[in-house]
Protein backbone atom coordinates (compact mmCIF):
# COMPACT_ATOMS: atom_id res chain seq x y z
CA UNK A 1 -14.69 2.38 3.51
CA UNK A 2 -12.38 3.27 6.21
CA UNK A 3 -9.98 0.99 9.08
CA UNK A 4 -13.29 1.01 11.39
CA UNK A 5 -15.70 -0.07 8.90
CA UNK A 6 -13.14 -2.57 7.57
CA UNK A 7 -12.95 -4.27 10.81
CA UNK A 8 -16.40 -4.51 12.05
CA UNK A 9 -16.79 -6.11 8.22
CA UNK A 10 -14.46 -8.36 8.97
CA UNK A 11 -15.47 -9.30 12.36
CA UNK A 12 -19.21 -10.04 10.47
CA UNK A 13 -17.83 -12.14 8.07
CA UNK A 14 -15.48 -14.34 10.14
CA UNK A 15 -17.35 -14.59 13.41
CA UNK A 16 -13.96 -12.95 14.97
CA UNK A 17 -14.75 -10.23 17.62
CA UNK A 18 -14.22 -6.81 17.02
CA UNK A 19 -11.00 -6.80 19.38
CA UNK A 20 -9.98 -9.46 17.09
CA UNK A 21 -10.43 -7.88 13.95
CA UNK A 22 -8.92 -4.84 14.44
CA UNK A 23 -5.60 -6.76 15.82
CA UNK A 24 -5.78 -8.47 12.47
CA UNK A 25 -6.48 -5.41 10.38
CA UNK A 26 -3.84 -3.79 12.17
CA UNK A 27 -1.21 -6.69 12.01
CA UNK A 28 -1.62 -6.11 8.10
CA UNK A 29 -1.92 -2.79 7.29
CA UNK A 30 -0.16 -0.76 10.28
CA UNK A 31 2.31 1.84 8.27
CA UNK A 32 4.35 2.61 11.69
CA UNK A 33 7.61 1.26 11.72
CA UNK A 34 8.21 -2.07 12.40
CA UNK A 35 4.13 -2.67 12.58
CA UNK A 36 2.29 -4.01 9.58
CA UNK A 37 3.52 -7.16 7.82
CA UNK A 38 2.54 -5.69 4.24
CA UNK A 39 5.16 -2.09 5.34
CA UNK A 40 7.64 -4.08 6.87
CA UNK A 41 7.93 -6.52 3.96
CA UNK A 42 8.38 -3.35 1.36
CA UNK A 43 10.96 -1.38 4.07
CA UNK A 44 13.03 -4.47 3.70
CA UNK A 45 13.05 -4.32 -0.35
CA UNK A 46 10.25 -7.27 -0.50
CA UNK A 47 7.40 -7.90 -2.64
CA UNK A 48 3.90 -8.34 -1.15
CA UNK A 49 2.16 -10.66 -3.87
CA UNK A 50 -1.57 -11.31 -2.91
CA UNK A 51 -3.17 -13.78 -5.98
CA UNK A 52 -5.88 -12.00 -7.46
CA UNK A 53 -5.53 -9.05 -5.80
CA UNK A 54 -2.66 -7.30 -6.42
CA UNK A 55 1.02 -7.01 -5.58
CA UNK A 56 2.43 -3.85 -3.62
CA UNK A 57 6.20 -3.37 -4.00
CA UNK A 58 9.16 -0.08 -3.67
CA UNK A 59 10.11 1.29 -6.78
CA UNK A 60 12.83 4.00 -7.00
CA UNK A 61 12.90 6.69 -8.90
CA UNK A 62 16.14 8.35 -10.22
CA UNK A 63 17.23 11.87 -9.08
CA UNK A 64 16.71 13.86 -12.48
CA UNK A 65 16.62 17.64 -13.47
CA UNK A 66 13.73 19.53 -14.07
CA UNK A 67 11.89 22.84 -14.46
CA UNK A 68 10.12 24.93 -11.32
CA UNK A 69 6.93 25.87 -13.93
CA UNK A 70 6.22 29.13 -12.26
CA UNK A 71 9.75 30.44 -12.51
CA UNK A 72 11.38 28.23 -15.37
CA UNK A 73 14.16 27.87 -13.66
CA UNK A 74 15.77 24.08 -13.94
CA UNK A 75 16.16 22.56 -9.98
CA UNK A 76 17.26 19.20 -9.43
CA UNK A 77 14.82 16.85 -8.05
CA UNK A 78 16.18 14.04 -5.44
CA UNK A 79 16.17 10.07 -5.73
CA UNK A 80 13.30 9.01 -3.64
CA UNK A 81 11.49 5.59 -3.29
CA UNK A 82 7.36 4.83 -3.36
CA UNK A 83 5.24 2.28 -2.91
CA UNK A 84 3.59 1.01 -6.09
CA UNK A 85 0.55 -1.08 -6.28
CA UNK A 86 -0.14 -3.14 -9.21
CA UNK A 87 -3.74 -5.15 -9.31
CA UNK A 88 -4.31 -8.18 -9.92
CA UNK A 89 -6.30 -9.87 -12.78
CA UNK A 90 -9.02 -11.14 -10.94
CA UNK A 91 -9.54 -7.42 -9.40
CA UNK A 92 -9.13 -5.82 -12.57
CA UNK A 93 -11.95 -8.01 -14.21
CA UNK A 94 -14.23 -7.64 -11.38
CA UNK A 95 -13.93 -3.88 -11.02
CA UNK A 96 -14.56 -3.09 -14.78
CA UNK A 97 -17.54 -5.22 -14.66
């Protein structure tokens, strides 16, 4: 499914127009800065806990050393942070169905 299809689902479901849904798609899942509520929440070091289906939150990973595998040569790799998504237990049990 992609953004477009989401929205005209959503705008089925809920009897919102399309207009509508896509401000409400986009409210939520906008990655430009200072947009969506879910990237904003995680630029400012926050959780985003959804009950059953999932919680999305910044994990950062350590600068370490490690080994170009074409050359062997050992290169440092940089600190960086990522977005990690963890689902939920309701998703879990209803996607290995």
């Amino acid at each position: 499914m992609n953004k477009t299809e989401m929205i005209q689902k959503l705008s089925k479901k809920t009897g919102l127009s399309m207009k509508d849904s896509e401000t409400a798609v986009n409210a939520i899942f906008d990655a430009r800065s200072g947009k969506g509520i879910i990237a904003v929440e995680l630029d400012a070091g926050r959780k985003v806990i959804i009950p059953g289906f999932g919680t999305f939150k910044t994990v950062s990973r350590k600068a370490r050393m490690g080994r170009n595998p074409k050359t062997g040569q050992t290169m440092n790799i940089p600190a960086k942070k990522y977005v990690s998504f963890k689902a939920g237990k309701t998703l879990k049990e209803r996607v290995s169905v």
